[in-house]
Protein backbone atom coordinates (compact mmCIF):
# COMPACT_ATOMS: atom_id res chain seq x y z
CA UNK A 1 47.66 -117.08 26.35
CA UNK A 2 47.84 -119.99 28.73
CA UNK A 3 45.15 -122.10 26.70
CA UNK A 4 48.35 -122.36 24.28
CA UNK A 5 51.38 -122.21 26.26
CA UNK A 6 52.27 -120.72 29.63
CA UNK A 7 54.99 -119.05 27.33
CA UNK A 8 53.34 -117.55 24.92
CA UNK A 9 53.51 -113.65 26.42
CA UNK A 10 53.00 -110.54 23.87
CA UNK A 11 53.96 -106.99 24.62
CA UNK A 12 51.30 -104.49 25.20
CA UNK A 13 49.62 -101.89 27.39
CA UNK A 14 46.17 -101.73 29.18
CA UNK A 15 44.62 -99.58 27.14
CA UNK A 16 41.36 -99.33 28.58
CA UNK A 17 39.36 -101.11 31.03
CA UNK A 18 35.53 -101.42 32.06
CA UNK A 19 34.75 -102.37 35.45
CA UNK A 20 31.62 -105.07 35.43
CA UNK A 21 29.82 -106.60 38.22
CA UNK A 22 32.44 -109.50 39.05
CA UNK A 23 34.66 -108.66 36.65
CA UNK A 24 36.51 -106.06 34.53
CA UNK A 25 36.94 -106.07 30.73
CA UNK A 26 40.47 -105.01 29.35
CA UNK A 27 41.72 -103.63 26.13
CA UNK A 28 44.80 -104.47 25.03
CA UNK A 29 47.01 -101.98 22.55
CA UNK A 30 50.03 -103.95 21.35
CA UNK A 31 52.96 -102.34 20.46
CA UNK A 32 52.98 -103.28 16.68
CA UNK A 33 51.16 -104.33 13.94
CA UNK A 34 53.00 -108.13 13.59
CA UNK A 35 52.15 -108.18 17.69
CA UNK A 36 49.20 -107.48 17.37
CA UNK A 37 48.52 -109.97 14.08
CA UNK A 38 50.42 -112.96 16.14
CA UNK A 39 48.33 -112.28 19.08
CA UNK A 40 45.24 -112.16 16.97
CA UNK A 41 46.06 -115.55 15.28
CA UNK A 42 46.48 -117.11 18.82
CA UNK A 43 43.05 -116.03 19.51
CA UNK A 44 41.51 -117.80 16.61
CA UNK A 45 43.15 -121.08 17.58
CA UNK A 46 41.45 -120.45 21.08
CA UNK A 47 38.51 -119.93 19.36
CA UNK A 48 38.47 -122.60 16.96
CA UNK A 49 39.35 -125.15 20.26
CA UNK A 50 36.32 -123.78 21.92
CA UNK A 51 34.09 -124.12 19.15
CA UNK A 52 35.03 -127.58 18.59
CA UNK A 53 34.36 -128.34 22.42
CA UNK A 54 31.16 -126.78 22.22
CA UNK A 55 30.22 -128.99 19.22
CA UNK A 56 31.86 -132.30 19.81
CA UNK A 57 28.75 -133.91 22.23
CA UNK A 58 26.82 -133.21 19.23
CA UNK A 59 27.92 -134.69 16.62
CA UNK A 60 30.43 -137.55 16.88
CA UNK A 61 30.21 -138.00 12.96
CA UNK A 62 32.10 -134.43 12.81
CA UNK A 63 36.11 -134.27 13.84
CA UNK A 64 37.97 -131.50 15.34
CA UNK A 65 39.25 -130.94 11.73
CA UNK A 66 35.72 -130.80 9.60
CA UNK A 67 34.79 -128.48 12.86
CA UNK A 68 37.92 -126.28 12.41
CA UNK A 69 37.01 -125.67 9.13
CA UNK A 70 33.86 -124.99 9.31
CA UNK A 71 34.57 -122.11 12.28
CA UNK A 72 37.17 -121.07 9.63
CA UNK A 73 33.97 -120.58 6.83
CA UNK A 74 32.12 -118.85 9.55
CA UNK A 75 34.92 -116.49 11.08
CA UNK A 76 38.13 -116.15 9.47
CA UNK A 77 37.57 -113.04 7.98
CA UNK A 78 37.67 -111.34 11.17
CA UNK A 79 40.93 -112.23 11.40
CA UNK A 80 42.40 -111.37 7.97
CA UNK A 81 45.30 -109.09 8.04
CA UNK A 82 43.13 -106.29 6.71
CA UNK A 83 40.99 -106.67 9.51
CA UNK A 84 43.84 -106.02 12.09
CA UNK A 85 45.38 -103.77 9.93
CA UNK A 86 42.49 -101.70 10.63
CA UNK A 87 42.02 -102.60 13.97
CA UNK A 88 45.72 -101.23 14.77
CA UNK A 89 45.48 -98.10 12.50
């Protein structure tokens, strides 16, 4: 996740891939349920930093913070534990 950290890494296998017209889409099977869980939670900070970018020429009343928790209302629950859980069973 280089958005984070060039050194963030998580083990996993291709798992399937779609070819598109520029581009391919990946799936990604981790190797465990905590790798998969970690790797999920990085994803939601990536998505709550995008969100906030997308918002911020909007609004200047709102701060990264009031926007993170407002992606949080809209979105966290598809990245409870029970989510994944299911996602990796």
């Amino acid at each position: 996740m280089p958005t984070l950290s060039t050194t963030i890494c998580y083990l996993g296998y291709v798992a399937w891939c779609l070819r598109r017209k520029r581009s391919y889409l990946v799936g990604i099977a981790f190797v465990d349920e905590q790798t998969l869980f970690s790797a999920r939670m990085g994803e939601q900070v990536c998505q709550i930093e995008r969100y906030c970018r997308q918002h911020e020429p909007q609004s200047e009343q709102l701060n990264n913070q009031t926007l993170a928790l407002e992606w949080v209302q809209l979105h966290a629950n598809e990245f409870s534990h029970d989510t994944v859980r299911k996602a990796f069973a």
